[in-house]
Protein backbone atom coordinates (compact mmCIF):
# COMPACT_ATOMS: atom_id res chain seq x y z
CA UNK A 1 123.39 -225.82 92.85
CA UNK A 2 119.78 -224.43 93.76
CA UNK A 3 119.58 -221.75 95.88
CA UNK A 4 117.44 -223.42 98.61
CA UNK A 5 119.62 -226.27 99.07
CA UNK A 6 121.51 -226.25 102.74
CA UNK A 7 124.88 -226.78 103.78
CA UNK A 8 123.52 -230.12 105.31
CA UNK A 9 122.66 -231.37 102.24
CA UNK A 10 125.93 -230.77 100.63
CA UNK A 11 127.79 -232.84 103.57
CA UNK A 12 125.03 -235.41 102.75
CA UNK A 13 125.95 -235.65 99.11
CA UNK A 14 129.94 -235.60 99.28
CA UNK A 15 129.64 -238.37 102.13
CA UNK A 16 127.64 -239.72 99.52
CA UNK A 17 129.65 -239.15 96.87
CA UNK A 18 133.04 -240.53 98.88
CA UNK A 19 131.36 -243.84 99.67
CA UNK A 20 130.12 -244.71 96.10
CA UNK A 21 132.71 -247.99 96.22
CA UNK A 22 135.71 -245.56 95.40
CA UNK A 23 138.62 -246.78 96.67
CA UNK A 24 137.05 -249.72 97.46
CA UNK A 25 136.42 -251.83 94.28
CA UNK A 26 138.05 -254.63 92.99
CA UNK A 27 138.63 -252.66 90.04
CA UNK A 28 141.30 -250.19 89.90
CA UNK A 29 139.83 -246.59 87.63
CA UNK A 30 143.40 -245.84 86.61
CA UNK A 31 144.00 -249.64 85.52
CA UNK A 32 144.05 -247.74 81.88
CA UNK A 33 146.44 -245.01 82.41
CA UNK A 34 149.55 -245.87 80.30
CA UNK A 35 152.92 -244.33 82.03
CA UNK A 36 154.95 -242.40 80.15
CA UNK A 37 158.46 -244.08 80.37
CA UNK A 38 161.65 -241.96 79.70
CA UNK A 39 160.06 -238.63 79.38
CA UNK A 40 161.58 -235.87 76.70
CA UNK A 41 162.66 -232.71 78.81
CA UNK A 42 163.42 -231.54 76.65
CA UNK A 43 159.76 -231.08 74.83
CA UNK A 44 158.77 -229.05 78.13
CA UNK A 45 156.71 -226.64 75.87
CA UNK A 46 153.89 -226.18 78.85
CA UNK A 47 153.87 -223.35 81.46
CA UNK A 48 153.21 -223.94 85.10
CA UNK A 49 152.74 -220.75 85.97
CA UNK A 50 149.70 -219.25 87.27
CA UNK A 51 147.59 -218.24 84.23
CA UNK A 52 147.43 -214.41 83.39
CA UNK A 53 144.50 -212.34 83.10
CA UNK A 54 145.43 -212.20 79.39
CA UNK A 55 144.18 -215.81 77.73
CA UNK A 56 146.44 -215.06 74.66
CA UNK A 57 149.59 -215.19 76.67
CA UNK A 58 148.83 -218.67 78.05
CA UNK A 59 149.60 -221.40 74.94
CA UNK A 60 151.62 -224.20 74.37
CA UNK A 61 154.40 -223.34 72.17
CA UNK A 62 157.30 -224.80 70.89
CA UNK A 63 160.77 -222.21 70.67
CA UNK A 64 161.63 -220.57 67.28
CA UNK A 65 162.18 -221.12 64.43
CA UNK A 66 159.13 -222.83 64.56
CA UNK A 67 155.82 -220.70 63.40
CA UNK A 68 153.87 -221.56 66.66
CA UNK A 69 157.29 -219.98 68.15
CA UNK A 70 157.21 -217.24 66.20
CA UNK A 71 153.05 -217.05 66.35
CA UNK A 72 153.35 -217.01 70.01
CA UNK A 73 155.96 -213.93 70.24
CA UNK A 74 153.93 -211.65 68.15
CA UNK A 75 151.39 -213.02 70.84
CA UNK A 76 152.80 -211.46 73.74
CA UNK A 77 153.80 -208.17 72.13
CA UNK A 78 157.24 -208.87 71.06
CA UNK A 79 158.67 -205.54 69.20
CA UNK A 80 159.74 -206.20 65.24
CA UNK A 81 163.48 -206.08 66.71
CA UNK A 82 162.47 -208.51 69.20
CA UNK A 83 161.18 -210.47 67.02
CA UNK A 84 163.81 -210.60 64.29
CA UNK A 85 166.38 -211.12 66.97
CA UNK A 86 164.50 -214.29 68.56
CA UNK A 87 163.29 -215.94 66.08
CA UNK A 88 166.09 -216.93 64.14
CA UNK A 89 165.55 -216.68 60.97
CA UNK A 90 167.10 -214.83 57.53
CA UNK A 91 164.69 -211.85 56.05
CA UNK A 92 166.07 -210.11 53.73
CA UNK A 93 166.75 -207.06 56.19
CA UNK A 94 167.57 -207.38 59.91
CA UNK A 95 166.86 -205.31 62.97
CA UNK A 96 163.13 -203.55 63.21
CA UNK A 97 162.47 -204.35 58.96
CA UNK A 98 163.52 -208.04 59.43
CA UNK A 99 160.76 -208.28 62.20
CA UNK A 100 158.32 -206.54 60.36
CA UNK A 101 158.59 -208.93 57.45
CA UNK A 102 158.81 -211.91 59.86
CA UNK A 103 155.22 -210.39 61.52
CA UNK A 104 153.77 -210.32 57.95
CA UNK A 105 154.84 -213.76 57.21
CA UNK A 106 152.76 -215.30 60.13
CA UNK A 107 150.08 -213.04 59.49
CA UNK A 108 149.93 -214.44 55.81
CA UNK A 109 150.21 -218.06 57.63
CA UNK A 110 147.51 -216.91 60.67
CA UNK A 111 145.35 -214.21 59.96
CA UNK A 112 144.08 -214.42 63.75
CA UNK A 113 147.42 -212.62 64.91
CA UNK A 114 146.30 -209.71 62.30
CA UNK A 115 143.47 -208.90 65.35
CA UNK A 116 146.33 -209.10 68.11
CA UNK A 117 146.18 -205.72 69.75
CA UNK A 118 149.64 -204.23 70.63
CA UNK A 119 150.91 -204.16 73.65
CA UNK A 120 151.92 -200.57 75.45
CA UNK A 121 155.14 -202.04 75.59
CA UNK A 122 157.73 -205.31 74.78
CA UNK A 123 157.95 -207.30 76.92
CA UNK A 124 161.79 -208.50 76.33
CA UNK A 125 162.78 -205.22 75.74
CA UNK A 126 160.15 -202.47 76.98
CA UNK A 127 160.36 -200.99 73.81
CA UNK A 128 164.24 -200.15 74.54
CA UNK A 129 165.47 -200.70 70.70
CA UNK A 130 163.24 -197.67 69.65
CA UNK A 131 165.70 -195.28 71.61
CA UNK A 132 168.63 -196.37 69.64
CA UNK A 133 168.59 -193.67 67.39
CA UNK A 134 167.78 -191.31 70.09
CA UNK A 135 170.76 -192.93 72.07
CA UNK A 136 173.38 -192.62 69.44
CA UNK A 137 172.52 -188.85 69.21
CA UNK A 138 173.18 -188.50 72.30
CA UNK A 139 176.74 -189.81 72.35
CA UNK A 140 177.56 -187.94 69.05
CA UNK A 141 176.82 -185.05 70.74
CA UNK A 142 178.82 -186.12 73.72
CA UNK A 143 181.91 -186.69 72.06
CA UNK A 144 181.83 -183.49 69.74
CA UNK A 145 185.50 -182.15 70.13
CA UNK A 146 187.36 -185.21 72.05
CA UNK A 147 189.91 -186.74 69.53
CA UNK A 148 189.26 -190.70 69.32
CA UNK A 149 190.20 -193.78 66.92
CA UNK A 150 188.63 -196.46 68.99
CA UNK A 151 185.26 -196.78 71.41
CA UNK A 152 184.10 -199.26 73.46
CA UNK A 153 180.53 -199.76 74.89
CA UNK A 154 179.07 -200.59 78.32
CA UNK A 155 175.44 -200.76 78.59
CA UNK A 156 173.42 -201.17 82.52
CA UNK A 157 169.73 -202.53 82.19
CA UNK A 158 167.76 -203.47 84.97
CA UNK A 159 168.15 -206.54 86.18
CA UNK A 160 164.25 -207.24 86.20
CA UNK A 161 164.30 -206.57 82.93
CA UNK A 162 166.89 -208.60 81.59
CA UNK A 163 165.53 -211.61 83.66
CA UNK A 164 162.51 -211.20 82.16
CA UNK A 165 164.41 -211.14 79.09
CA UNK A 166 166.04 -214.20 79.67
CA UNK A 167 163.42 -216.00 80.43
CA UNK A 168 161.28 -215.74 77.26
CA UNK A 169 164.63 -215.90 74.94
CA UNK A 170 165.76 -219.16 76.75
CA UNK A 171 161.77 -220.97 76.13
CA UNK A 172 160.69 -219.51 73.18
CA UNK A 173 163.44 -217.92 71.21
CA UNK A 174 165.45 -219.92 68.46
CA UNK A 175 169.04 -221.36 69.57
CA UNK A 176 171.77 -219.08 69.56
CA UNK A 177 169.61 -216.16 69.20
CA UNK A 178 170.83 -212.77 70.51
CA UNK A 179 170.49 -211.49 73.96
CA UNK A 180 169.30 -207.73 74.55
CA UNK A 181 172.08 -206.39 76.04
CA UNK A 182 174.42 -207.27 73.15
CA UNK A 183 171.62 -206.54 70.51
CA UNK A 184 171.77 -203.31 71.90
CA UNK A 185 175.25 -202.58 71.28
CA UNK A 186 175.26 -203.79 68.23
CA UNK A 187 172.82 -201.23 66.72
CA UNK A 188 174.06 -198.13 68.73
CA UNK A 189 177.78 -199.28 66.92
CA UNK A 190 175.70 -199.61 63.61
CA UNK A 191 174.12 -196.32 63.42
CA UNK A 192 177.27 -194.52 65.24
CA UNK A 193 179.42 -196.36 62.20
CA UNK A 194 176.75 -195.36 59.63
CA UNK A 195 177.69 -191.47 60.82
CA UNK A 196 181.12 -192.06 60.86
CA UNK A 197 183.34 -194.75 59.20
CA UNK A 198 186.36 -193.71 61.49
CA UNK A 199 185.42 -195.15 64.54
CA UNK A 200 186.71 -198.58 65.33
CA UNK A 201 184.77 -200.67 68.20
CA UNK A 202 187.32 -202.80 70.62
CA UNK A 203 186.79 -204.88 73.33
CA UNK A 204 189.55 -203.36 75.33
CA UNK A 205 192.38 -199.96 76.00
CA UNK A 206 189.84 -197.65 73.77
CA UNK A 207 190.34 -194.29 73.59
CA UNK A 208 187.07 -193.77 74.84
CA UNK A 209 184.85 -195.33 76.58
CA UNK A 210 180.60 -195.08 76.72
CA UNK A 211 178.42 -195.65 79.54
CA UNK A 212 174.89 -195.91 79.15
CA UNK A 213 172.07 -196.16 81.65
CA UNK A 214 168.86 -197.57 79.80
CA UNK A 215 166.73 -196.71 82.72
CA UNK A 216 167.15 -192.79 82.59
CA UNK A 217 168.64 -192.55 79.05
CA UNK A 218 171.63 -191.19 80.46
CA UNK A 219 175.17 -191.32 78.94
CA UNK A 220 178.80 -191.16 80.50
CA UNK A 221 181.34 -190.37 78.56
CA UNK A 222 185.04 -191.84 79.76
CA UNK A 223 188.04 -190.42 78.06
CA UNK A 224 190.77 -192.81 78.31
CA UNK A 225 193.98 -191.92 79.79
CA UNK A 226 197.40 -191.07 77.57
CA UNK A 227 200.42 -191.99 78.75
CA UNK A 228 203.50 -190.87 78.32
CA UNK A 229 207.09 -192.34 78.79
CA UNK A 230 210.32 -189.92 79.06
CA UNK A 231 212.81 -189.40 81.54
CA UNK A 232 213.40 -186.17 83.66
CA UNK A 233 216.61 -183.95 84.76
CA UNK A 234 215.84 -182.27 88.12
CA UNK A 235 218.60 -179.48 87.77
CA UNK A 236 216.93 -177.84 91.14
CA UNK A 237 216.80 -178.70 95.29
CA UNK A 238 213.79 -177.05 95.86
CA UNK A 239 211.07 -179.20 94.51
CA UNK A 240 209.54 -182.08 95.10
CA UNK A 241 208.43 -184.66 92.54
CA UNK A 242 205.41 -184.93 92.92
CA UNK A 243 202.65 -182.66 94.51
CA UNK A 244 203.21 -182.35 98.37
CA UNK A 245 199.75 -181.60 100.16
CA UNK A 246 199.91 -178.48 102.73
CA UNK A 247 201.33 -179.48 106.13
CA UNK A 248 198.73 -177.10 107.67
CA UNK A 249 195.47 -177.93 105.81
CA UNK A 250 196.35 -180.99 104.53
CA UNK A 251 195.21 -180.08 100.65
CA UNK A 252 191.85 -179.66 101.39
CA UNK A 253 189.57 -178.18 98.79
CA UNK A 254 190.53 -174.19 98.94
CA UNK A 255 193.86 -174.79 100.92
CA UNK A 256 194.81 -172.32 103.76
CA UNK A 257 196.71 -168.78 104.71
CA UNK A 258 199.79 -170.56 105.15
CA UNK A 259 199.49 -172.40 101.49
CA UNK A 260 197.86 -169.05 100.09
CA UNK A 261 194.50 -171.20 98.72
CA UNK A 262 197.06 -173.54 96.96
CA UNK A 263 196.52 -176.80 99.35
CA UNK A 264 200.62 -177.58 98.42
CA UNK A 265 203.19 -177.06 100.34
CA UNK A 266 205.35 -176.25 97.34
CA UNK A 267 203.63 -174.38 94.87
CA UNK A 268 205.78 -176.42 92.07
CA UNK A 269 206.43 -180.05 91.24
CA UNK A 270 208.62 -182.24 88.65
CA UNK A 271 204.87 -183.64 88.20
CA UNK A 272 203.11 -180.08 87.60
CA UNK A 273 206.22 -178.54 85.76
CA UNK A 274 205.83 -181.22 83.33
CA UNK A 275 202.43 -182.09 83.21
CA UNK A 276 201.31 -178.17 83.15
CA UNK A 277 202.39 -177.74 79.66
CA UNK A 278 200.58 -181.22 78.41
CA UNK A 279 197.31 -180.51 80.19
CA UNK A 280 196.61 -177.15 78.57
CA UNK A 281 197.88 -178.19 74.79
CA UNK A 282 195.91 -181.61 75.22
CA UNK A 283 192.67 -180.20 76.58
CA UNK A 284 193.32 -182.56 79.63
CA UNK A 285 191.57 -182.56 82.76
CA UNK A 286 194.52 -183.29 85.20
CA UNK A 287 197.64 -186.08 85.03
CA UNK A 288 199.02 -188.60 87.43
CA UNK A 289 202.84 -189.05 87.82
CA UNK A 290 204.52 -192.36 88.21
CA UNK A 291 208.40 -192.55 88.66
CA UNK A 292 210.85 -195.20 89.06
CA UNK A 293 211.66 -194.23 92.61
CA UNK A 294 212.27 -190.72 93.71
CA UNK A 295 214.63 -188.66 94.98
CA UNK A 296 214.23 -185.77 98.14
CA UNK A 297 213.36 -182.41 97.45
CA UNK A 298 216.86 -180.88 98.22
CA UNK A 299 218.72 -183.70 95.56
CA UNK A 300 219.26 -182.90 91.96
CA UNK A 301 218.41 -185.54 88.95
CA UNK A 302 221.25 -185.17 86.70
CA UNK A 303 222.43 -187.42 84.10
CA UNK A 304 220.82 -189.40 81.14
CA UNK A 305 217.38 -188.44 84.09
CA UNK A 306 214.79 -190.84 85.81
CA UNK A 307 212.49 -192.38 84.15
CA UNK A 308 208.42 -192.03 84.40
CA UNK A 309 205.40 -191.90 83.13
CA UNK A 310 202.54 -189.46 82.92
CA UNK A 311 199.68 -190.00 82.86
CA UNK A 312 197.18 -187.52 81.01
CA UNK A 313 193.27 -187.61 81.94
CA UNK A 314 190.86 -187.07 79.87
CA UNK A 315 192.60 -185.64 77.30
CA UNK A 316 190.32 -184.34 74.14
CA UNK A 317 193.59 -184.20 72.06
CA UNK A 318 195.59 -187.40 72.11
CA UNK A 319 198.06 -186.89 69.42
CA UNK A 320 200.79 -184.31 70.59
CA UNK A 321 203.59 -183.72 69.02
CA UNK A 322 205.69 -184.96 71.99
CA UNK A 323 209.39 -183.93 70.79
CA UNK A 324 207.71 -180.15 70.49
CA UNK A 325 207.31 -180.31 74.62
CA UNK A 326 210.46 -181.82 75.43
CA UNK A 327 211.54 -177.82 74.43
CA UNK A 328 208.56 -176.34 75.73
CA UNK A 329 208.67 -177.73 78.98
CA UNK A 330 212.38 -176.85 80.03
CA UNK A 331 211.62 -172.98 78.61
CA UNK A 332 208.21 -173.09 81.17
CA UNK A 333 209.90 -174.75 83.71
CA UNK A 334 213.31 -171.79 83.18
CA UNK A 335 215.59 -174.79 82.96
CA UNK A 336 214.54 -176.54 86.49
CA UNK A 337 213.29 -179.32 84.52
CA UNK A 338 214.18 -181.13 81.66
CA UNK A 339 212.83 -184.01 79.06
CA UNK A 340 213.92 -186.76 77.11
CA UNK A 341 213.02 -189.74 75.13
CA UNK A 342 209.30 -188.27 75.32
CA UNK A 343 207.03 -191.67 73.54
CA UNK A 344 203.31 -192.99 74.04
CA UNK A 345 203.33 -195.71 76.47
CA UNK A 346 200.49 -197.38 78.54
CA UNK A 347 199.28 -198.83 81.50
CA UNK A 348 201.61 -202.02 81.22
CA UNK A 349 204.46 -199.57 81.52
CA UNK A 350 203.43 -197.93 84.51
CA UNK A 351 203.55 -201.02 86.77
CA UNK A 352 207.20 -201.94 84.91
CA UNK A 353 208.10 -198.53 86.21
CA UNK A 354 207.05 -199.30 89.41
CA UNK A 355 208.15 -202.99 89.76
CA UNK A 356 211.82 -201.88 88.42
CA UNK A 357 214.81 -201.79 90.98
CA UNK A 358 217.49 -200.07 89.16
CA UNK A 359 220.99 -199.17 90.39
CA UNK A 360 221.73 -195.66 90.82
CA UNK A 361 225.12 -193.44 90.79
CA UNK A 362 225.08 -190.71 93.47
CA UNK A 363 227.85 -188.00 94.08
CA UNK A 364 227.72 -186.51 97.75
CA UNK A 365 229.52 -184.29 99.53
CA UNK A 366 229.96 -183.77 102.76
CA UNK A 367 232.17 -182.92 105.94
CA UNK A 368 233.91 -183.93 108.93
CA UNK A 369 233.53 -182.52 112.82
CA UNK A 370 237.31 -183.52 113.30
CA UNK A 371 240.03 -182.73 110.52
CA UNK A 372 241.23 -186.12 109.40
CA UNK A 373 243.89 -187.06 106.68
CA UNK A 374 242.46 -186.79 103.53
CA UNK A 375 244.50 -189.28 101.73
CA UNK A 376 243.32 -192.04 104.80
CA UNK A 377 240.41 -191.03 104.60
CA UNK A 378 240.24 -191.59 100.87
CA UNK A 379 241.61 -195.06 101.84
CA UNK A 380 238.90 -195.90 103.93
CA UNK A 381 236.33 -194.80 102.17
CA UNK A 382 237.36 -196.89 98.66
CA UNK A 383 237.57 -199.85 101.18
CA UNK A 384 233.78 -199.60 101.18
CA UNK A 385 233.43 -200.78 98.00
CA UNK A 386 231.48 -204.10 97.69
CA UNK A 387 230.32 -203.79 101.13
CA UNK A 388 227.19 -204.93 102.41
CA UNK A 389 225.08 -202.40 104.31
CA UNK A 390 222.75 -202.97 107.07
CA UNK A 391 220.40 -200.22 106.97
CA UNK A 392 217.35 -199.71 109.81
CA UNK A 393 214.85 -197.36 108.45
CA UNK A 394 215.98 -193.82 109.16
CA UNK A 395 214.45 -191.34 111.47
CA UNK A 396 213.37 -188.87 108.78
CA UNK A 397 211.12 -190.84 107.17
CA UNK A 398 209.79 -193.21 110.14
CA UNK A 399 206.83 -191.59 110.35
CA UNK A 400 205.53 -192.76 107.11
CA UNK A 401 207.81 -196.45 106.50
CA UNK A 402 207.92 -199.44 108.62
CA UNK A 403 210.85 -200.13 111.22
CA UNK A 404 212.61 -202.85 109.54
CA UNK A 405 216.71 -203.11 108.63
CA UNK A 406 217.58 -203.47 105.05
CA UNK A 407 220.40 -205.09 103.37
CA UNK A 408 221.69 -203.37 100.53
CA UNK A 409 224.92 -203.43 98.29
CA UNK A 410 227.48 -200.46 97.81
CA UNK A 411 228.54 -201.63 94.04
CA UNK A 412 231.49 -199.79 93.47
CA UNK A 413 232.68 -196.53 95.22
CA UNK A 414 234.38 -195.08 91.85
CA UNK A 415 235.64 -191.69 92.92
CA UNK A 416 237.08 -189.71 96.14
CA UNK A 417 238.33 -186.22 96.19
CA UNK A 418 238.39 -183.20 98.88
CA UNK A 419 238.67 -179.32 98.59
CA UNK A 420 239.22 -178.48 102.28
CA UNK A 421 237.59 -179.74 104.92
CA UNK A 422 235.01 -181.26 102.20
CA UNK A 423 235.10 -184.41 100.68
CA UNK A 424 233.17 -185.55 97.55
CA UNK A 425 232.29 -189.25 96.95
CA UNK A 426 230.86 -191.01 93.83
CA UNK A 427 229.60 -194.48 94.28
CA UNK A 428 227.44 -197.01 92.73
CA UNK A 429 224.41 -198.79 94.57
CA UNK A 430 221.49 -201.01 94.98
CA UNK A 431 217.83 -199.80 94.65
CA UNK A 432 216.73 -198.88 97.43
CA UNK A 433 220.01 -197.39 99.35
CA UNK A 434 219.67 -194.51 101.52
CA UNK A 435 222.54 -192.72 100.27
CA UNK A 436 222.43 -189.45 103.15
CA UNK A 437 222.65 -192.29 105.89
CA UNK A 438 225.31 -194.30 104.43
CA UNK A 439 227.55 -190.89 105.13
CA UNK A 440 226.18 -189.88 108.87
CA UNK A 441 225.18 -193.28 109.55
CA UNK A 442 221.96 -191.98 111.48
CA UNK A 443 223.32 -192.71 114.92
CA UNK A 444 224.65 -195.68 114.32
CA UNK A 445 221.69 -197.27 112.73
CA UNK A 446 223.44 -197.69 109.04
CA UNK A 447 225.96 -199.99 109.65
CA UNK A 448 228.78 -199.95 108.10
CA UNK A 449 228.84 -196.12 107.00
CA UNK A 450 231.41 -193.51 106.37
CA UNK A 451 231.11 -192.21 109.25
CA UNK A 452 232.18 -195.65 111.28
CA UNK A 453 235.13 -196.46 109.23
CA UNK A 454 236.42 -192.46 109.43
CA UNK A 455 235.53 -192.82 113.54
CA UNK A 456 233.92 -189.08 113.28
CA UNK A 457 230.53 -187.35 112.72
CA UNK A 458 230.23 -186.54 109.38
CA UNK A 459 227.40 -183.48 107.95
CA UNK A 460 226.09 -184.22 104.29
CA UNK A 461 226.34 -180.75 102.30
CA UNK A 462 224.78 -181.69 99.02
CA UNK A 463 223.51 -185.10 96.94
CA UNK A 464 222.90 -185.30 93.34
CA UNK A 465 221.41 -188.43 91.48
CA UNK A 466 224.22 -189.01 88.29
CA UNK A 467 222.56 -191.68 86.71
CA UNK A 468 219.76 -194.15 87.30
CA UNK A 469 220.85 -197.56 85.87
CA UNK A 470 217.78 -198.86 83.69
CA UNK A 471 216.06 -198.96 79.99
């Protein structure tokens, strides 16, 4: 268009233009299209995106294997892993060599891509498989001094990039070929394995696990959990069995005067008095204590013991010789607790432990306000045997359960006998029994009790756990 020419000209040409008998002749101009019936989508090789300022990213190309698929990666900048990983095809190497000898292929087939400058980075992988080795350094390093058999990998990209990712793999890369994120993994296993042919990869329960960021580099190393199955004999009524948080400070961080810094309100557990020992020979960062059930601070464990398990974080030993702390822990503990049946378990175990409502034989001992005949009392207490209990949740521990009555079964009373104004009772029953009410009744709210049938108050002295009824 000439310079001089006016904008009223140009309406004067385009009315022009529009009225030439378009639109209005007897002749239809796309009489000679041909339609395209039952279109291939799957031959969508075109892009509809707006064109980049970068002509040699914008060509039609079909997906690899093909060598216009494989042309058009070393066209965009695709890395020689990259490359070897989308383009699905055997070299005689894999990884960064494969794509190397895959680049000089085409090159040999197109010498045009031998004038492709490179790209400051790739774009499916931003040039992430050339930290590998740097990666896998890393995490040797890391795990210098931690005892392991097995590993397991977990890898966080950004999701721009893997989107990205994803989109070129799913147009242009070959069926079936390899996404980044597992790529990834699969050479920092390969070079960790080349350093050392003891470490076994698994999918799950490893011994310890690696987290890597790919956008800082940065790597998290896990150390698994041990656990460890035994039972324990509280010989003691002055602990509790696991770790009771300061009344006045509540465990904070530092504790209190009245805890003396501890943040416990006893400075001993069954937990700590067993775990203590384990900690320091395993290198372990703290434990966790799971029992079946529990009893109260001022009630001995006796018997074959209740069962537990403990478990040991971050351990960097996991291989103790368990039957060695079984001795070790009652001389630390001076005999307040013992060990038995020490094994490995695992997580699985923990919730059995938890889930399992075992029977339990208690021996208490208590007295009466009134004197009463001993041998009818004896008589009335055996006749509780078998009974069902009615139990409302006792005052003591309201504050922390729900107000609800309980049902539970007295099994067998097996044994009464008194030494003055005591008596001493050994009975059998259901999980879950609160064994200190069943004497007192709790003001009536354990119904029937020993108490109600002897028609006096009764004071419990003492309570010992004699066995707990399971594995």
């Amino acid at each position: 268009m000439s310079g001089d020419r006016n904008e009223d000209e140009d309406d004067v040409a385009w009315v022009s233009f529009s009225s030439a008998g378009y639109g209005s002749a007897e002749d239809d101009p796309w009489d000679d299209v041909v339609p395209v019936e039952n279109p291939d989508s799957d031959l969508d090789w075109y892009d509809d995106s707006p064109i980049d300022e970068d002509p040699s990213t914008q060509w039609d190309a079909p997906p690899c294997p093909a060598p216009l698929g494989v042309a058009h990666l070393i066209r965009i900048g695709c890395c020689n892993h990259c490359l070897y990983r989308l383009a699905g095809k055997k070299t005689k190497n894999s990884g960064s060599l494969g794509g190397e000898e895959l680049r000089k292929q085409a090159i040999e087939s197109n010498s045009d891509l031998q004038e492709i400058e490179s790209m400051d980075h790739c774009p499916t992988c931003e040039d992430l498989m050339d930290d590998v080795n740097n990666i896998s350094e890393i995490i040797s390093d890391a795990c210098q001094g931690i005892d392991f058999k097995t590993m397991q990998i977990g890898v966080h990209i950004p999701k721009d990039l893997m989107e990205e990712e994803d989109a070129v793999r799913s147009r242009y890369g070959a069926p079936g070929s390899s996404p980044l994120k597992a790529t990834f993994v699969e050479e920092i296993q390969a070079t960790l394995q080349a350093g050392s042919t003891d470490i076994e990869f698994v999918k799950e329960r490893p011994d310890i696990m690696i987290l890597i960021d790919t956008l800082t580099l940065r790597v998290e190393v896990d150390v698994r959990p041990v656990f460890i199955y035994g039972r324990y004999i509280k010989n003691t009524r002055e602990i509790p069995q696991t770790r009771w948080p300061c009344r006045s400070c509540r465990g904070r961080k530092g504790g209190c005067e009245a805890c003396e810094s501890s943040g416990l309100q006893y400075p001993d557990s069954v937990q700590d008095l067993i775990g203590r020992p384990l900690v320091t020979g395993m290198g372990a960062f703290d434990t966790a204590f799971h029992g079946m059930g529990r009893e109260d601070i001022d009630v001995r464990c006796l018997g074959e013991g209740r069962p537990f398990v403990l478990e040991v974080k971050s351990p960097r030993s996991r291989s103790p010789e368990l039957a060695d702390y079984e001795s070790i822990i009652s001389s630390t503990s001076d005999g307040r607790v013992e060990v038995n049946s020490l094994r490995f378990s695992d997580r699985k175990e923990v919730a059995r432990i938890k889930q399992t409502r075992s029977e339990k034989t208690y021996t208490i001992r208590f007295k009466t306000k009134e004197p009463i005949d001993k041998e009818k009392a004896k008589s009335l207490i055996l006749s509780l045997s078998g009974e069902i209990v009615e139990q409302q949740t006792p005052k003591r521990v309201s504050h922390r359960r729900a107000d609800k009555n309980r049902k539970r079964r007295i099994i067998s009373v097996d044994e009464v006998s008194s030494e003055g104004e005591e008596i001493e009772v050994t009975l059998r029953c259901e999980a879950g029994t609160y064994i200190k009410e069943l004497i007192h009744s709790d003001e009536g709210r354990t119904n029937p009790s020993v108490a109600g049938v002897l028609e006096t108050a009764c004071e419990v002295i003492w309570l010992d756990v004699e066995n707990v009824h399971a594995d």
